[in-house]
C-alpha atoms as a PDB file:
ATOM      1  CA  UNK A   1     -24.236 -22.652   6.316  1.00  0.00           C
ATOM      2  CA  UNK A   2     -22.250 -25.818   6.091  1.00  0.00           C
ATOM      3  CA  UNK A   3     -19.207 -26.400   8.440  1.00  0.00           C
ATOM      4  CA  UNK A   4     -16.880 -26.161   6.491  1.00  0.00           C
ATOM      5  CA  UNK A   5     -17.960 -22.894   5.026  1.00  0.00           C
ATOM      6  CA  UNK A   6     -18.164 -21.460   8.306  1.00  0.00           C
ATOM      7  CA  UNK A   7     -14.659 -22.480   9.279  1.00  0.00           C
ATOM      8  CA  UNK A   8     -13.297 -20.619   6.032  1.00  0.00           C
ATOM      9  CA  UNK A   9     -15.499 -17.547   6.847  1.00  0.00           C
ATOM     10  CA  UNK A  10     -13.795 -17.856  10.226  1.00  0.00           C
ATOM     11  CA  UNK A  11     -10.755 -17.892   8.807  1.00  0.00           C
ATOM     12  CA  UNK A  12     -11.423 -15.150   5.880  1.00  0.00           C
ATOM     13  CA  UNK A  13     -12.414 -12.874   8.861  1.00  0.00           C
ATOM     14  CA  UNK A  14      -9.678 -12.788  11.026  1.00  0.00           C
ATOM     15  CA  UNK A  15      -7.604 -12.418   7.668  1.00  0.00           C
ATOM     16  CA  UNK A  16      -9.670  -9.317   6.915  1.00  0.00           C
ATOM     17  CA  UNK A  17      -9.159  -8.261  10.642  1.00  0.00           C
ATOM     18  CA  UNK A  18      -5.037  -8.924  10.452  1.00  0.00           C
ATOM     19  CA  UNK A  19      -4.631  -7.034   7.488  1.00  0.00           C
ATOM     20  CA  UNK A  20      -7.392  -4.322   8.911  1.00  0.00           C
ATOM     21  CA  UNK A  21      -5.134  -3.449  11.849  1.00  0.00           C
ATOM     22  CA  UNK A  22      -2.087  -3.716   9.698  1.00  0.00           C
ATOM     23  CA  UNK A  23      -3.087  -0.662   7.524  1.00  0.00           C
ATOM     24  CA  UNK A  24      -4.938   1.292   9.875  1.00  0.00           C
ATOM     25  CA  UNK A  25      -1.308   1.229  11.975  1.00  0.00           C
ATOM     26  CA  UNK A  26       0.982   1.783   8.712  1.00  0.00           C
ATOM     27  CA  UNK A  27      -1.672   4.644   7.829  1.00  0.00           C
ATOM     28  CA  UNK A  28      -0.959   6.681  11.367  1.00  0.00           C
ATOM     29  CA  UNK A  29       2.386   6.145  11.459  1.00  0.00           C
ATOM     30  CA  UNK A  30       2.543   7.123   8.199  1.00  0.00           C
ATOM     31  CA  UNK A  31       0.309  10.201   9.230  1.00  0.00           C
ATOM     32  CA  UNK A  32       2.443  10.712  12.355  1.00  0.00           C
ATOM     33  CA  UNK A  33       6.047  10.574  10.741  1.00  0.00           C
ATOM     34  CA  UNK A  34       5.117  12.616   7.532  1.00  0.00           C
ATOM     35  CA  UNK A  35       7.591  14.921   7.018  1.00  0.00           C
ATOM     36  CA  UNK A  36      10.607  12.835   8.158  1.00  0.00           C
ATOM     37  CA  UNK A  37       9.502   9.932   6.305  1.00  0.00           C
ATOM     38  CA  UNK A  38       9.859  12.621   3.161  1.00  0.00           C
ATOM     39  CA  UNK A  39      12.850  13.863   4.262  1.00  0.00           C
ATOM     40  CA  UNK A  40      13.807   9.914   4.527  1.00  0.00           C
ATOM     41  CA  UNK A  41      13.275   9.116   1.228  1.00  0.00           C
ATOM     42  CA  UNK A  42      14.564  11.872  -0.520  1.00  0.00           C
ATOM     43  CA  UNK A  43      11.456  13.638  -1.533  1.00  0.00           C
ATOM     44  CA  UNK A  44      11.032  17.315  -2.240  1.00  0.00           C
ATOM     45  CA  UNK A  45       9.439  19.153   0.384  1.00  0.00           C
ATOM     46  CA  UNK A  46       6.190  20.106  -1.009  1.00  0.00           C
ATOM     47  CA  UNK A  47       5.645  16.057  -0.882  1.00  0.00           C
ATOM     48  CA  UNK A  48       3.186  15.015   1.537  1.00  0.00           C
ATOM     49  CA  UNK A  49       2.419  11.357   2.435  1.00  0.00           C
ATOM     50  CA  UNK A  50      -1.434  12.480   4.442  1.00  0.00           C
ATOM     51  CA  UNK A  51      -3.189  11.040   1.450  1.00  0.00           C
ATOM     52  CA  UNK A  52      -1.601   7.835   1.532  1.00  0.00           C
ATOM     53  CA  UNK A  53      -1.602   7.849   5.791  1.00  0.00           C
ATOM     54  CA  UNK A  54      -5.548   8.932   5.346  1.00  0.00           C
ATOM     55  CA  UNK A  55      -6.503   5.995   2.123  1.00  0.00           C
ATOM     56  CA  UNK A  56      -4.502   3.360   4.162  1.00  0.00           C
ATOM     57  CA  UNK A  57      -6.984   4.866   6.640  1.00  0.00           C
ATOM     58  CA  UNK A  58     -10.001   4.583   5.343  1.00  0.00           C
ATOM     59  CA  UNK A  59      -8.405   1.307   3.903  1.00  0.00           C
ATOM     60  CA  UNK A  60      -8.681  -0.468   6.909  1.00  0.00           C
ATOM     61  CA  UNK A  61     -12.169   0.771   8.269  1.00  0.00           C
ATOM     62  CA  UNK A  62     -13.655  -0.855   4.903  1.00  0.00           C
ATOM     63  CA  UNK A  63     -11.833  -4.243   5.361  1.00  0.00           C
ATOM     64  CA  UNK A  64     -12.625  -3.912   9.416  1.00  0.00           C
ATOM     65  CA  UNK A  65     -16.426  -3.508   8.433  1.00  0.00           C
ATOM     66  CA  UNK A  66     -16.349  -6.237   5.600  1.00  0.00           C
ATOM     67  CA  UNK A  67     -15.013  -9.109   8.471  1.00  0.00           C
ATOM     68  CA  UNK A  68     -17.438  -7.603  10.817  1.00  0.00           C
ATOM     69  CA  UNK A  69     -20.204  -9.061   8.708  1.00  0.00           C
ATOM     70  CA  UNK A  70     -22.406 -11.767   9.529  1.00  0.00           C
ATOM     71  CA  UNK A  71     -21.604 -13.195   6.226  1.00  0.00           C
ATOM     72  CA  UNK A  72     -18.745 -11.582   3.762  1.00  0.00           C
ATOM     73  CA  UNK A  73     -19.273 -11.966   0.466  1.00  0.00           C
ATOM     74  CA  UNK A  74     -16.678 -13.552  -1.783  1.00  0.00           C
ATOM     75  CA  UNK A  75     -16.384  -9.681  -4.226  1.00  0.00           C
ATOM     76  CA  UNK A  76     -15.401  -8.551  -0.789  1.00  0.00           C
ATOM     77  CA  UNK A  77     -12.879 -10.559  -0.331  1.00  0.00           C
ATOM     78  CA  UNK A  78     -11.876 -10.791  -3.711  1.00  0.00           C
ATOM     79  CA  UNK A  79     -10.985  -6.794  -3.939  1.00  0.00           C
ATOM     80  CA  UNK A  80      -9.297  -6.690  -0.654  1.00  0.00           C
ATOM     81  CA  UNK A  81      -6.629  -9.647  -2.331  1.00  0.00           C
ATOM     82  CA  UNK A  82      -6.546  -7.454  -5.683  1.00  0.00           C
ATOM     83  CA  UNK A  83      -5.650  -4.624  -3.494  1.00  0.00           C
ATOM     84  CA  UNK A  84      -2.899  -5.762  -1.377  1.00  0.00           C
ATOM     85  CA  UNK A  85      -1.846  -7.050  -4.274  1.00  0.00           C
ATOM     86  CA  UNK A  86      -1.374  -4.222  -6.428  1.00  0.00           C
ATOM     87  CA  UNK A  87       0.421  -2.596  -3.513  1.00  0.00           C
ATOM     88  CA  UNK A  88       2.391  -5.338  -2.481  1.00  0.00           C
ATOM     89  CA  UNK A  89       3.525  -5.258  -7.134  1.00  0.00           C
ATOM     90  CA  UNK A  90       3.957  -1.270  -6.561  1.00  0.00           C
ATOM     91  CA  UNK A  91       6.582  -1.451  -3.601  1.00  0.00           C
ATOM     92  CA  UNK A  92       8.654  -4.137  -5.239  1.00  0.00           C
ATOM     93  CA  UNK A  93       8.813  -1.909  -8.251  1.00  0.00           C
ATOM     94  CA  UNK A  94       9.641   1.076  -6.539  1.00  0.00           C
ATOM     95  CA  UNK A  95      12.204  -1.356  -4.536  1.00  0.00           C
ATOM     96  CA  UNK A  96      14.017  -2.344  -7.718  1.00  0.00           C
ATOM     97  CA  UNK A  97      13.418   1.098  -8.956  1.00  0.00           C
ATOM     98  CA  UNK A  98      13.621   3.273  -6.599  1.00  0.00           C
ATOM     99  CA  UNK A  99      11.950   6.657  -6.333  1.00  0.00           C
ATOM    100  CA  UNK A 100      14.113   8.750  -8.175  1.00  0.00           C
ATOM    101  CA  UNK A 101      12.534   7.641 -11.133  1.00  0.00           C
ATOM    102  CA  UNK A 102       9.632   9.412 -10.047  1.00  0.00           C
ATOM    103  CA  UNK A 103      10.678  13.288  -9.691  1.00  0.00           C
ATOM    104  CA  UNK A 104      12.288  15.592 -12.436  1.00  0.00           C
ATOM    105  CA  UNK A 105      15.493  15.125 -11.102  1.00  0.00           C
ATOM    106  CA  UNK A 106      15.821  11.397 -10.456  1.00  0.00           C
ATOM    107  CA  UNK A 107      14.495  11.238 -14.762  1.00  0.00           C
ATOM    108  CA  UNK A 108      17.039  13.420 -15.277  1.00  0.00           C
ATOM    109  CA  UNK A 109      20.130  12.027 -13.779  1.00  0.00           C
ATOM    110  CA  UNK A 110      18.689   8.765 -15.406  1.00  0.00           C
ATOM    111  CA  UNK A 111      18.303  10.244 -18.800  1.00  0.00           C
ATOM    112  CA  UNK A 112      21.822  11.753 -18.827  1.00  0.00           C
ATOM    113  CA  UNK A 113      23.484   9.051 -17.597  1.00  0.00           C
ATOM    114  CA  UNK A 114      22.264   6.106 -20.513  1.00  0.00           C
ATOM    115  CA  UNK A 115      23.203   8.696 -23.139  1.00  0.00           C
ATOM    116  CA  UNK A 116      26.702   8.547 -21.845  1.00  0.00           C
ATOM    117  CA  UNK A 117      26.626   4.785 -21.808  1.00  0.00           C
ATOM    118  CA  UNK A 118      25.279   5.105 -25.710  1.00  0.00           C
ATOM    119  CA  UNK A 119      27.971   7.249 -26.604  1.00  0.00           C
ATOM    120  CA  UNK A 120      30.524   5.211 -24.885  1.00  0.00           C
END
């Protein structure tokens, strides 16, 4: 291995390790505030946020066993970016969006409320 692959493989692992810890904490706390993080944002009660605390779970073993590698290879790497990225796209969306887009009643309140604006 040349130097100055080894420095970026450095560097790619402690990335991998950063972002390892980061989900594995989001995913318990996420696991430990369940229902009031429902409650919080305004989901029914027969929501439950364990999958999502469990995948952000088993999230961060994967990337925590990829930088634990002698040598990680670049497809590695490559899906963990593609992955935070397509969460990072999904909570600006639901940012702009909101949730309420997502449940019956949010779809309805939106779908009522742009036909009065049409017949206005």
């Amino acid at each position: 291995m040349r130097p100055k692959t080894e420095g970026s493989q450095g560097l790619l692992k402690r990335a991998l390790i950063g972002n390892a810890m980061f989900s594995g904490l989001s995913g318990a706390a996420i696991l430990l505030a369940n229902r009031w993080l429902v409650k919080f944002l305004g989901l029914p009660d027969t929501v439950s946020l364990a999958i999502l605390g469990v995948s952000l779970i088993v999230y961060a073993a994967v990337l925590w066993f990829n930088a634990r590698r002698p040598k990680i290879r670049i497809t590695d790497a490559w899906v963990a970016v593609v992955m935070d990225a397509v969460w990072v796209l999904a909570q600006v969306r639901h940012g702009i969006l909101g949730f309420s887009d997502l449940w019956p009643p949010g779809r309805r309140k939106y779908i009522v409320s742009s036909r009065r604006v049409q017949k206005t």
